[in-house]
C-alpha atoms as a PDB file:
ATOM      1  CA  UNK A   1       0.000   0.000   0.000  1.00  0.00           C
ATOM      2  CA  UNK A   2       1.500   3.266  -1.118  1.00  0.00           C
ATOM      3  CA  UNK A   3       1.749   5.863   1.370  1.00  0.00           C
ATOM      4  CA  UNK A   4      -0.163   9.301   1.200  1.00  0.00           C
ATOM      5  CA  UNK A   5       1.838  12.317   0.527  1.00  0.00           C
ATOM      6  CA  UNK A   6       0.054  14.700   2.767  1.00  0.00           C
ATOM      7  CA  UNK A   7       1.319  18.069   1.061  1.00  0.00           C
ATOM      8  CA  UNK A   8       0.316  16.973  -2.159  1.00  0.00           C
ATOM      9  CA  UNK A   9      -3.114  15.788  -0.982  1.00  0.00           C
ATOM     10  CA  UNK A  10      -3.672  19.082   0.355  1.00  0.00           C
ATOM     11  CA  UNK A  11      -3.071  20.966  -3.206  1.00  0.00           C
ATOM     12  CA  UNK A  12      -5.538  18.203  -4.310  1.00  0.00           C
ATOM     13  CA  UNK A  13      -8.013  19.387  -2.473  1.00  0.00           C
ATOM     14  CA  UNK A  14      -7.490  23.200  -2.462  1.00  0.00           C
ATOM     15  CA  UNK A  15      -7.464  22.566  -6.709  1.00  0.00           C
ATOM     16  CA  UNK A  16     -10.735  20.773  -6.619  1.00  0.00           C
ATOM     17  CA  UNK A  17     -12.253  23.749  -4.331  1.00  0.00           C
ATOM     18  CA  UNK A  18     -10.713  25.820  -7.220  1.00  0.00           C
ATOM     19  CA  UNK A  19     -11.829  23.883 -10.012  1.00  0.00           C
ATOM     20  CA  UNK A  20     -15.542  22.753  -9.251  1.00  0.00           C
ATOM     21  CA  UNK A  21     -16.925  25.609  -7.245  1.00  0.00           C
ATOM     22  CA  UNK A  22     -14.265  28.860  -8.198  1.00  0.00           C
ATOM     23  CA  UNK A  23     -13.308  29.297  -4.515  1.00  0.00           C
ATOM     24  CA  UNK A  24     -11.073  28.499  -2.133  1.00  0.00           C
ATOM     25  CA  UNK A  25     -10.946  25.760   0.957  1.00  0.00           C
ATOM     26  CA  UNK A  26     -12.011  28.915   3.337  1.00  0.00           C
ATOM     27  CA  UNK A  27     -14.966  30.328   0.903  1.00  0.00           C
ATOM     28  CA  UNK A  28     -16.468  26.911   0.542  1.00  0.00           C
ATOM     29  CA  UNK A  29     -19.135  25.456   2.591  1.00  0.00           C
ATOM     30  CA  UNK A  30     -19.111  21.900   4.014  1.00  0.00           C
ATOM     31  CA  UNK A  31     -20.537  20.642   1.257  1.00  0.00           C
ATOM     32  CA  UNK A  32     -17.996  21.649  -0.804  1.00  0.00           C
ATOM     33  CA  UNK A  33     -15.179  20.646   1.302  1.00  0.00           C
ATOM     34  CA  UNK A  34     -16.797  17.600   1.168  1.00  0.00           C
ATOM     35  CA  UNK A  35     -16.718  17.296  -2.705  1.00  0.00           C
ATOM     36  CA  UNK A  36     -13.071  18.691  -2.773  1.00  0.00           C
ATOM     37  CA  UNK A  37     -11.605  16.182  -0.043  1.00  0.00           C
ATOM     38  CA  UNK A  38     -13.542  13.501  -1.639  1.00  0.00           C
ATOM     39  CA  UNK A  39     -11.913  14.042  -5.543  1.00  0.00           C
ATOM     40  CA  UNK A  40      -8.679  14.620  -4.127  1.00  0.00           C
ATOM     41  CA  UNK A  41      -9.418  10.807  -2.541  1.00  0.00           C
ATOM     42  CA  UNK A  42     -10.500   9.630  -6.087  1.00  0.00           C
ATOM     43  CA  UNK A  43      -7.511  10.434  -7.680  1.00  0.00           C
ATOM     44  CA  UNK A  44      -5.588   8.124  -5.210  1.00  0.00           C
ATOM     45  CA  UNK A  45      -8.411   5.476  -5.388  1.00  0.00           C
ATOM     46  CA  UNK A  46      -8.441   5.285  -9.490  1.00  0.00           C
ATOM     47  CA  UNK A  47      -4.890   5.101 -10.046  1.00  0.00           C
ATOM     48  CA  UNK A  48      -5.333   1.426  -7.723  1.00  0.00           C
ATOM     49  CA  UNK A  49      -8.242   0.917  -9.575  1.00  0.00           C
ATOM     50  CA  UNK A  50      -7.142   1.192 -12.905  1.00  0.00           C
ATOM     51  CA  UNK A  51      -3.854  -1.146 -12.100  1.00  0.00           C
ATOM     52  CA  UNK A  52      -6.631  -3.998 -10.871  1.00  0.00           C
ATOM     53  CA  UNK A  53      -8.483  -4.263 -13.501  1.00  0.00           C
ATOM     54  CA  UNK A  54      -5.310  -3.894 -15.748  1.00  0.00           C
ATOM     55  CA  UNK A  55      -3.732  -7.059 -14.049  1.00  0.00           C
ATOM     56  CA  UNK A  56      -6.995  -8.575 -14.080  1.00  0.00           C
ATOM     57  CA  UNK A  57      -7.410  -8.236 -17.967  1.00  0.00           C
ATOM     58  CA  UNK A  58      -3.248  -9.332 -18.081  1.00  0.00           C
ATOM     59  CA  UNK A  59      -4.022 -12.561 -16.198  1.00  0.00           C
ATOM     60  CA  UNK A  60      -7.396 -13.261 -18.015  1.00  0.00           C
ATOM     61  CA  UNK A  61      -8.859 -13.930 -14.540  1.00  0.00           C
ATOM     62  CA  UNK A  62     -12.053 -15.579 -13.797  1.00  0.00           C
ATOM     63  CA  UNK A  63     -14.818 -12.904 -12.729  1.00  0.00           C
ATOM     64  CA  UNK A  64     -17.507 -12.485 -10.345  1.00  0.00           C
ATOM     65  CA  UNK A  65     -20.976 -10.909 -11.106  1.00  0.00           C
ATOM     66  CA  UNK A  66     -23.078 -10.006  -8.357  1.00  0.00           C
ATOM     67  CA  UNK A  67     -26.451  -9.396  -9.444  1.00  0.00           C
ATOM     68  CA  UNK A  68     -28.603  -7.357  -7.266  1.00  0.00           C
ATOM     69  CA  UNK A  69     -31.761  -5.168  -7.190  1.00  0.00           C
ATOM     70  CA  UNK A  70     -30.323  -3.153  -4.206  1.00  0.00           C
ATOM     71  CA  UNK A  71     -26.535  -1.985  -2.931  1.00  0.00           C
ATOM     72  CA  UNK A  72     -26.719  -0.596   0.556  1.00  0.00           C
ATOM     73  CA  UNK A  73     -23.117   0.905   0.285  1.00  0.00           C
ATOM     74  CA  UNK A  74     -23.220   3.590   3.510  1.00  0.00           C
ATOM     75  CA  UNK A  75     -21.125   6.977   3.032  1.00  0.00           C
ATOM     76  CA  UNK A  76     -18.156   5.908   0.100  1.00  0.00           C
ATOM     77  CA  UNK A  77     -15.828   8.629   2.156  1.00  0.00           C
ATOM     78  CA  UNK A  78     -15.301   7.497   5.629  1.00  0.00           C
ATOM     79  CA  UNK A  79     -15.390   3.536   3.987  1.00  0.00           C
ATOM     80  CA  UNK A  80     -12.625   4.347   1.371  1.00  0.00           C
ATOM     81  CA  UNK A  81     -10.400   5.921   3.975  1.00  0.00           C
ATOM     82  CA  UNK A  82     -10.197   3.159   6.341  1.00  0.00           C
ATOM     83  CA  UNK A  83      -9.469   0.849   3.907  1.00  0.00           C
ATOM     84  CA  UNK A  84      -6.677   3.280   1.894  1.00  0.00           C
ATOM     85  CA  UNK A  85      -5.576   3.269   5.872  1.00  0.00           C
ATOM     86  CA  UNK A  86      -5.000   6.857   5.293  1.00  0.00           C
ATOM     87  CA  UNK A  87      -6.863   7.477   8.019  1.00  0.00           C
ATOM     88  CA  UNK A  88      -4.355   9.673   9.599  1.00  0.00           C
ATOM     89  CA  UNK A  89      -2.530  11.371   6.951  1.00  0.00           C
ATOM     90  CA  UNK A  90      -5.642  12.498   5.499  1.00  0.00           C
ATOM     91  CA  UNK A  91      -7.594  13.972   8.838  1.00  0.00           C
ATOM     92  CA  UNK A  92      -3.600  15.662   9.509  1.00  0.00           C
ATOM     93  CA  UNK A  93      -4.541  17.308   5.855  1.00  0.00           C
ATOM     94  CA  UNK A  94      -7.468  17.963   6.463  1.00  0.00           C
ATOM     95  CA  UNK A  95      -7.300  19.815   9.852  1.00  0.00           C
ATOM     96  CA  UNK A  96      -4.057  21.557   8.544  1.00  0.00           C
ATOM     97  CA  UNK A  97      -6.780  22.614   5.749  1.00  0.00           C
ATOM     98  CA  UNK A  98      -8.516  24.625   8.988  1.00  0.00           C
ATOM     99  CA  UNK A  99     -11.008  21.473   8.560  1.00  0.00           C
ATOM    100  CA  UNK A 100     -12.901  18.748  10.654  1.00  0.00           C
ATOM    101  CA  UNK A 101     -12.791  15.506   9.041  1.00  0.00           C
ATOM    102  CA  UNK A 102     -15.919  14.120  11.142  1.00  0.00           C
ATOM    103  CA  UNK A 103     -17.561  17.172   9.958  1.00  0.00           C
ATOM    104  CA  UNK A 104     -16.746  17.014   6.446  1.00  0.00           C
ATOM    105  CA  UNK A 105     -17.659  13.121   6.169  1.00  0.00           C
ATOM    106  CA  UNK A 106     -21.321  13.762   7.698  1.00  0.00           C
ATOM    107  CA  UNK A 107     -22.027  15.803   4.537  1.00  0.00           C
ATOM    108  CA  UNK A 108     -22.383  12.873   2.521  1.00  0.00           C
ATOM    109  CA  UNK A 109     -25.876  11.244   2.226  1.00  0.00           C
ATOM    110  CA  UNK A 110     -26.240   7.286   2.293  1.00  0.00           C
ATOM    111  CA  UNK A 111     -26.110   6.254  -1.427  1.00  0.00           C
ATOM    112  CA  UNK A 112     -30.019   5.054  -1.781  1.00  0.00           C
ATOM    113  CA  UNK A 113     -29.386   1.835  -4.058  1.00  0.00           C
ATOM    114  CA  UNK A 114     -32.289   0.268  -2.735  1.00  0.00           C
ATOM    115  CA  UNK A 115     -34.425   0.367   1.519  1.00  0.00           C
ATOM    116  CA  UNK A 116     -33.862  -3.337   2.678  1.00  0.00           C
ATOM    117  CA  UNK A 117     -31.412  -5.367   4.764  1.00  0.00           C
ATOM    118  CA  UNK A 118     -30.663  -7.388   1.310  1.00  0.00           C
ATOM    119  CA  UNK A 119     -29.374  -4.146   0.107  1.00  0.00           C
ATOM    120  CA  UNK A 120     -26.801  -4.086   2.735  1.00  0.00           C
ATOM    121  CA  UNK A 121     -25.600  -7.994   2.589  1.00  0.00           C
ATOM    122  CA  UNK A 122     -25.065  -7.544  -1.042  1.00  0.00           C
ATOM    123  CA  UNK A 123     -22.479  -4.175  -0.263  1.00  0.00           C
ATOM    124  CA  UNK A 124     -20.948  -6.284   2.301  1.00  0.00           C
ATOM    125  CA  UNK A 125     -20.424  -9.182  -0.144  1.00  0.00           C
ATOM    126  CA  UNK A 126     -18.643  -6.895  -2.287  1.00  0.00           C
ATOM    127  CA  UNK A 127     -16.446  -5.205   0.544  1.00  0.00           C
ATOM    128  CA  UNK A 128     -14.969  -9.096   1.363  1.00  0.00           C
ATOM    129  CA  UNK A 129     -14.816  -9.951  -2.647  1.00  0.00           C
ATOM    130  CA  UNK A 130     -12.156  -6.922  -2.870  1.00  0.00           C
ATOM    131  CA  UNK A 131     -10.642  -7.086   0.651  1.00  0.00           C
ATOM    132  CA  UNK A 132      -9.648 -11.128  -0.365  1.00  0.00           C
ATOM    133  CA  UNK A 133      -8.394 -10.428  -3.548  1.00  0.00           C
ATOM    134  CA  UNK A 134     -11.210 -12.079  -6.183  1.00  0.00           C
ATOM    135  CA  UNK A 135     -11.852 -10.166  -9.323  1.00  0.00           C
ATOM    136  CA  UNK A 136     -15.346  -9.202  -9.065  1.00  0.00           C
ATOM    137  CA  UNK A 137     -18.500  -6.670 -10.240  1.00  0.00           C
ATOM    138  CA  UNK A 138     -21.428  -5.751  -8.283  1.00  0.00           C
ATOM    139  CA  UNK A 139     -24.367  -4.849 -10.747  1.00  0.00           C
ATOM    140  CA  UNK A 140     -27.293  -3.203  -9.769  1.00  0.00           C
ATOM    141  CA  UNK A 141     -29.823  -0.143 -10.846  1.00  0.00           C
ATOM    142  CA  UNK A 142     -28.578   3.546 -10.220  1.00  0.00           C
ATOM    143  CA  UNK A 143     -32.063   4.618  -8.081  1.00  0.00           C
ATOM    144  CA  UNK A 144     -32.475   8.248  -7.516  1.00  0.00           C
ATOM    145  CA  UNK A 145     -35.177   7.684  -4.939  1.00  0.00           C
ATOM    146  CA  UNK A 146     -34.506   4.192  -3.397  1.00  0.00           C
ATOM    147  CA  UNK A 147     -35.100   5.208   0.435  1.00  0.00           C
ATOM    148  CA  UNK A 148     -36.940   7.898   1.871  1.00  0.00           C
ATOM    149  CA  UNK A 149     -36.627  10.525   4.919  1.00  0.00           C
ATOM    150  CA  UNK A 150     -38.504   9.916   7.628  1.00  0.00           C
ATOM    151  CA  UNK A 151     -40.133  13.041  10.074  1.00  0.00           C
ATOM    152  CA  UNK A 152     -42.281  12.523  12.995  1.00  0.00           C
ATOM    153  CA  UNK A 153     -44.781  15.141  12.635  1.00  0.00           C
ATOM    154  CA  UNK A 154     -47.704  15.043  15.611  1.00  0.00           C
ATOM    155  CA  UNK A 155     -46.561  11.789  16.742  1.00  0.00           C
ATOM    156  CA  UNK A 156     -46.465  10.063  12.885  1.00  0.00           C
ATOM    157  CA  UNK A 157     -44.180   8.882  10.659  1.00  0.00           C
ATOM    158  CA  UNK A 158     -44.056  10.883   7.111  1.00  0.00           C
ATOM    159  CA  UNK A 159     -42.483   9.707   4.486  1.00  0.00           C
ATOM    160  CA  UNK A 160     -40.641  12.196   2.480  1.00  0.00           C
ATOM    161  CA  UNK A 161     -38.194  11.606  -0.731  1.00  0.00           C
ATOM    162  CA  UNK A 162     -34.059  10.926  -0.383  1.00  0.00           C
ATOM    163  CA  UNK A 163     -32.758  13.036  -2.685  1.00  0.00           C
ATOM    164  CA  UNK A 164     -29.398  11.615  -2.398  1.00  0.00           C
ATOM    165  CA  UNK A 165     -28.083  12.719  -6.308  1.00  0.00           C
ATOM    166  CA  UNK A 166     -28.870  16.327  -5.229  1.00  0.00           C
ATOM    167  CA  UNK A 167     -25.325  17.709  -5.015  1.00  0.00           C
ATOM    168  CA  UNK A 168     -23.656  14.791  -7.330  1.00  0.00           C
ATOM    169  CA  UNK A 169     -21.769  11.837  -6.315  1.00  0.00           C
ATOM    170  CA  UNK A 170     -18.052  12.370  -6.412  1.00  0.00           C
ATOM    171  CA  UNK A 171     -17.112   8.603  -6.640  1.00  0.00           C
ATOM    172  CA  UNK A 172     -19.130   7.762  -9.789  1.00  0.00           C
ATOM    173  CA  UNK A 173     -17.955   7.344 -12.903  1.00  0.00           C
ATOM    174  CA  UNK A 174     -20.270   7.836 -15.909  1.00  0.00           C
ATOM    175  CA  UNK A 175     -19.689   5.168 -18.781  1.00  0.00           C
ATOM    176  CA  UNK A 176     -21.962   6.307 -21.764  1.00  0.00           C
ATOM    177  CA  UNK A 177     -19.271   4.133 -24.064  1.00  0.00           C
ATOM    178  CA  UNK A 178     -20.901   1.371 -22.345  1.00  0.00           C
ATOM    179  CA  UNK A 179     -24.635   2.561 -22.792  1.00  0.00           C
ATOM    180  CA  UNK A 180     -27.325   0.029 -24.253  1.00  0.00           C
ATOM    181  CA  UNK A 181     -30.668   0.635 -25.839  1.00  0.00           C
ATOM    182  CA  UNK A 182     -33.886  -1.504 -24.011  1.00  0.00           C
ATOM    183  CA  UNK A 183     -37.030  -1.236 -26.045  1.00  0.00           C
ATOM    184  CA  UNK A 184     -40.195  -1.812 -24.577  1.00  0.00           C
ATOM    185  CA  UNK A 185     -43.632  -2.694 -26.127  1.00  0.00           C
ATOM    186  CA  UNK A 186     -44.358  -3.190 -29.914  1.00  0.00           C
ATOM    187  CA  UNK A 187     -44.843  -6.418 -31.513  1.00  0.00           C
ATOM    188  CA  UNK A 188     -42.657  -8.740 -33.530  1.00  0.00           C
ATOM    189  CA  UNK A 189     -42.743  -8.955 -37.092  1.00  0.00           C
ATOM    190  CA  UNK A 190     -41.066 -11.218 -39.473  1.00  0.00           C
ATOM    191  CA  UNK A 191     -39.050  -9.964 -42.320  1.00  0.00           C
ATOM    192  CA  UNK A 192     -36.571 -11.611 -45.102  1.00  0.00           C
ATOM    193  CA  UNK A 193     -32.610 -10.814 -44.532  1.00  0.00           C
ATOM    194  CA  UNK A 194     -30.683 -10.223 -47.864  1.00  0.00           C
ATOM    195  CA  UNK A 195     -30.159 -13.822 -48.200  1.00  0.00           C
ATOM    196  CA  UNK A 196     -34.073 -14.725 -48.304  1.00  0.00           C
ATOM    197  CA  UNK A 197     -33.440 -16.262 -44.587  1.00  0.00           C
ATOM    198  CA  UNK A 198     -36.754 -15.385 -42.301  1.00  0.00           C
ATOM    199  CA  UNK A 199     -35.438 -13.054 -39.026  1.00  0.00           C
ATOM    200  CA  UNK A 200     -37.729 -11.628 -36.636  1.00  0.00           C
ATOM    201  CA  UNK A 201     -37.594  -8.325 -35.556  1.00  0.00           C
ATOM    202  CA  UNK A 202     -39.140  -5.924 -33.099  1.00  0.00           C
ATOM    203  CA  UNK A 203     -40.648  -3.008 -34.399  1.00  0.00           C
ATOM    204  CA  UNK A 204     -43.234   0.343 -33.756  1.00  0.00           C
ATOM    205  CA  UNK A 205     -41.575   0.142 -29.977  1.00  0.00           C
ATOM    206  CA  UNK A 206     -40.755   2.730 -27.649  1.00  0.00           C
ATOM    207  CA  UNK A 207     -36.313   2.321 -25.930  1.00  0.00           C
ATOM    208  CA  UNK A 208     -34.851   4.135 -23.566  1.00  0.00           C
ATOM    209  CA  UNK A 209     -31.073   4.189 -23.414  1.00  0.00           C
ATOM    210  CA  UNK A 210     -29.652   2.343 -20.191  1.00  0.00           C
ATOM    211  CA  UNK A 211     -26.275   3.861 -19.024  1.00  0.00           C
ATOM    212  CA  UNK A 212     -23.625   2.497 -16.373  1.00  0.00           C
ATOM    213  CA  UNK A 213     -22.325   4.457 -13.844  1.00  0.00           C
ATOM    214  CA  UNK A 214     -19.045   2.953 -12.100  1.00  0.00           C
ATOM    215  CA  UNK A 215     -18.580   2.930  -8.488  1.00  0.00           C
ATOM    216  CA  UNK A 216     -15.139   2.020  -6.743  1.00  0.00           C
ATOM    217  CA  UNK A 217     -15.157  -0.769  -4.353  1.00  0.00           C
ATOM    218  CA  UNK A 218     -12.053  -0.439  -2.432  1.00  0.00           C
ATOM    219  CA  UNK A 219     -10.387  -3.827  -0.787  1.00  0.00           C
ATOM    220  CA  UNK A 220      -8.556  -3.209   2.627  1.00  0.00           C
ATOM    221  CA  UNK A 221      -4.973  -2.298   2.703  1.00  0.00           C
ATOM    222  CA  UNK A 222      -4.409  -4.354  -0.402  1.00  0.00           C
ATOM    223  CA  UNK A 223      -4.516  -2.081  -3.495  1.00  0.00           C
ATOM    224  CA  UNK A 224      -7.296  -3.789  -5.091  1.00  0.00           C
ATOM    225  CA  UNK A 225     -10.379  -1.844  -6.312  1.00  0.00           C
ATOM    226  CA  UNK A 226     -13.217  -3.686  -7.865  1.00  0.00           C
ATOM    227  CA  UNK A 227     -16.182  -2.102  -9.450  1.00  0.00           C
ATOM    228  CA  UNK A 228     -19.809  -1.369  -8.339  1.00  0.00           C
ATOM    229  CA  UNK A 229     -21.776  -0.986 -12.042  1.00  0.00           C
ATOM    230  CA  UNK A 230     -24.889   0.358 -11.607  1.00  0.00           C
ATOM    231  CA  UNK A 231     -27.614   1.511 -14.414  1.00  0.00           C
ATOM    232  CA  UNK A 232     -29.080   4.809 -14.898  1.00  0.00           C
ATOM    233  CA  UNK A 233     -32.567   5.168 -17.983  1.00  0.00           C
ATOM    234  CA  UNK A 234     -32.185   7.993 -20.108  1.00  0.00           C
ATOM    235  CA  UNK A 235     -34.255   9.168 -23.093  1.00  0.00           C
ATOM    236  CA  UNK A 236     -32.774   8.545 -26.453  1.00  0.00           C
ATOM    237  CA  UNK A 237     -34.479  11.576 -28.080  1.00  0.00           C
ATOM    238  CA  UNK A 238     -34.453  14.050 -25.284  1.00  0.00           C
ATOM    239  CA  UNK A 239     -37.290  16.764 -26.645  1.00  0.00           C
ATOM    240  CA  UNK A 240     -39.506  16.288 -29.993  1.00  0.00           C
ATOM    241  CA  UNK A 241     -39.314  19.804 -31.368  1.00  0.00           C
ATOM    242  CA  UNK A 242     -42.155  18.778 -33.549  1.00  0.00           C
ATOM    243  CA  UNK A 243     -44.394  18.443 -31.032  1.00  0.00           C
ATOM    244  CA  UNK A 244     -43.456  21.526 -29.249  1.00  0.00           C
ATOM    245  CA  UNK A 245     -43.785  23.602 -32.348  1.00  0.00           C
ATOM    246  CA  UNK A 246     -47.875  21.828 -32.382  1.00  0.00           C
ATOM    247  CA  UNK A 247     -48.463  22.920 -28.289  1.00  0.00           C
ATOM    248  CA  UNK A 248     -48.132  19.367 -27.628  1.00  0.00           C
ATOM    249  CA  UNK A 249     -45.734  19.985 -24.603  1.00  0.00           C
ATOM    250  CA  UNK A 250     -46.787  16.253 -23.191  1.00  0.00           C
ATOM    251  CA  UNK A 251     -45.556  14.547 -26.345  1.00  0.00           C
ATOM    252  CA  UNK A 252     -42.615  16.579 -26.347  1.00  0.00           C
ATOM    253  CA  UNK A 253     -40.789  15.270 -23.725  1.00  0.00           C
ATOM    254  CA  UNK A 254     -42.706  11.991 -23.622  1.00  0.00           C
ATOM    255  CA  UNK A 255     -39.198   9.706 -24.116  1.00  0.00           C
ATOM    256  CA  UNK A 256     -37.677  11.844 -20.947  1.00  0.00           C
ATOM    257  CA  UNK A 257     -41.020  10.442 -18.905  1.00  0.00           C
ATOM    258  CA  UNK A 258     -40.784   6.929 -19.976  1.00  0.00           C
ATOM    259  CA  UNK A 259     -37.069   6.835 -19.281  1.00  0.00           C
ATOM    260  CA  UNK A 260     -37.787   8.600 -15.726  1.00  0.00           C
ATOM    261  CA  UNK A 261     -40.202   5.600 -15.000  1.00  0.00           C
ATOM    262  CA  UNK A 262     -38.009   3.014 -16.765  1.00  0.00           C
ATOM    263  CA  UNK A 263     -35.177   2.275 -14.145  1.00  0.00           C
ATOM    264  CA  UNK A 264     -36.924  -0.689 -12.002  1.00  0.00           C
ATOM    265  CA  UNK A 265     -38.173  -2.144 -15.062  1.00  0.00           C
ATOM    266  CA  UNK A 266     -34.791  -2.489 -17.248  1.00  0.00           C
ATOM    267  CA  UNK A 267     -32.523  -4.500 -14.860  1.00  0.00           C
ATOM    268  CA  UNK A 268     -33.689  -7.843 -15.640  1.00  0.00           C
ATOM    269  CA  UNK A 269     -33.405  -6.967 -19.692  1.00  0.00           C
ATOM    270  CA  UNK A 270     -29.931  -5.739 -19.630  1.00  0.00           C
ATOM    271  CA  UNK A 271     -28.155  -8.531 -17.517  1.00  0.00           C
ATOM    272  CA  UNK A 272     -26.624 -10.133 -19.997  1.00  0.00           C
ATOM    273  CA  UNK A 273     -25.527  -6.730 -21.759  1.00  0.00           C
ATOM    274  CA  UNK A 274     -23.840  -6.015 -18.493  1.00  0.00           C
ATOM    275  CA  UNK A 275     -21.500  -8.955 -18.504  1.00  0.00           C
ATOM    276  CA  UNK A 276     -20.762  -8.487 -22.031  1.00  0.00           C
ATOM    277  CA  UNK A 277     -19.813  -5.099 -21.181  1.00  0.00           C
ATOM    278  CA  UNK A 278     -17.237  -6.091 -19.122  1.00  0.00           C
ATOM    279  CA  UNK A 279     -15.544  -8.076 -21.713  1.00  0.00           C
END
């Protein structure tokens, strides 16, 4: 495990401050800090994880995929730290920084990849899978709403939505090279290929474009970094300027509601694209 180099993790994060929000480590608010200490983590944590997978593709190594509807990771921050065991080279940074670690850590809201105790077994599962060394993906759906808040109002329990994706998610990687159309509805049809050979096809259908979003799953004290893969639904046609131009504002952003609505129902169709992907 490669040391820390305190110094230069500091100019990490005062250049993130910089970078994403134009100010510096005593301008920004906690929530900033918080973004800022957590890319100047990243950078450590993808150089490791781009040497695993690199050795991993080197040795042609057997793979696991964990399938799963839910991913109860906790706070990436805290969780990435102990297991870098920079644990005191970074909060020496950080308070040098004029900052409290504690304070900067409870900034970051539970990733809500799902509301039951499954959720949390599979995370774990993935944890051990990198802290003992085995080549392995978690795959899973990226849910913007997959727990809620909960408020005691006169004595009762309200329900309110998790906005967790509100400020962004520093650890995630987008992966559009990796993105896959699902197509829902229509009916199949056969049709001739150009060798008179009958194919059947799918046709009048509606598809949303599923995207992967890359998560690091950091082993303990052992430089391995395996990947959490989870799927985001976007629209492939964004706005129908046709329809706009008509006063049809419903049909003009009709593929942006079916995608919004489309992440529980795609995980099941992509699977296989998902190990393919991985190829």
């Amino acid at each position: 495990m490669n040391e820390i180099n305190k110094e230069e993790f500091k100019k990490d994060i005062e250049n993130y401050a910089k970078v994403l929000f134009r100010k510096s480590i005593k301008e920004a608010n906690d929530q900033e800090k918080f973004q800022a200490v957590s890319y100047a983590v990243k950078d450590i944590v993808v150089d490791q994880w781009m040497a695993t997978h690199k050795t991993y593709e080197e040795q042609d190594v057997k793979t696991v995929y964990y399938l799963s509807m839910e991913f109860l990771t906790g706070r990436a921050l805290g969780n990435i730290i102990i297991n870098l065991k920079g644990n005191q080279a970074i909060k020496e940074a950080v308070e040098e920084l004029g900052m409290n670690l504690d304070v900067i850590e409870d900034q970051e809201p539970d990733a809500a990849l799902g509301n039951g105790g499954l959720g949390r077994l599979a995370a774990c599962f993935l944890d051990s899978l990198s802290t003992l060394g085995y080549p392995a993906y978690g795959c899973g759906i990226r849910y913007k709403y997959g727990m809620f808040k909960q408020v005691i109002e006169n004595g009762y329990q309200i329900e309110k939505p998790d906005d967790w994706l509100k400020n962004g998610n520093p650890f995630e990687i987008k992966r559009p090279e990796y993105a896959v159309e699902v197509k829902f509805g229509g009916y199949v049809a056969m049709r001739k290929d150009e060798f008179g050979r009958d194919k059947f096809v799918q046709e009048n259908y509606q598809s949303v474009l599923a995207v992967p979003y890359d998560l690091p799953v950091v082993g303990y004290n052992n430089n391995v970094v395996n990947t959490l893969r989870i799927w985001d639904a976007e629209a492939i046609d964004t706005f129908n300027l046709d329809s706009f131009d008509k006063g049809d504002y419903q049909k003009a952003v009709e593929q942006q509601n079916l995608a919004r609505t489309s992440a529980r129902c795609f995980i099941r169709m992509i699977t296989i694209w998902q190990v393919k992907s991985f190829v």
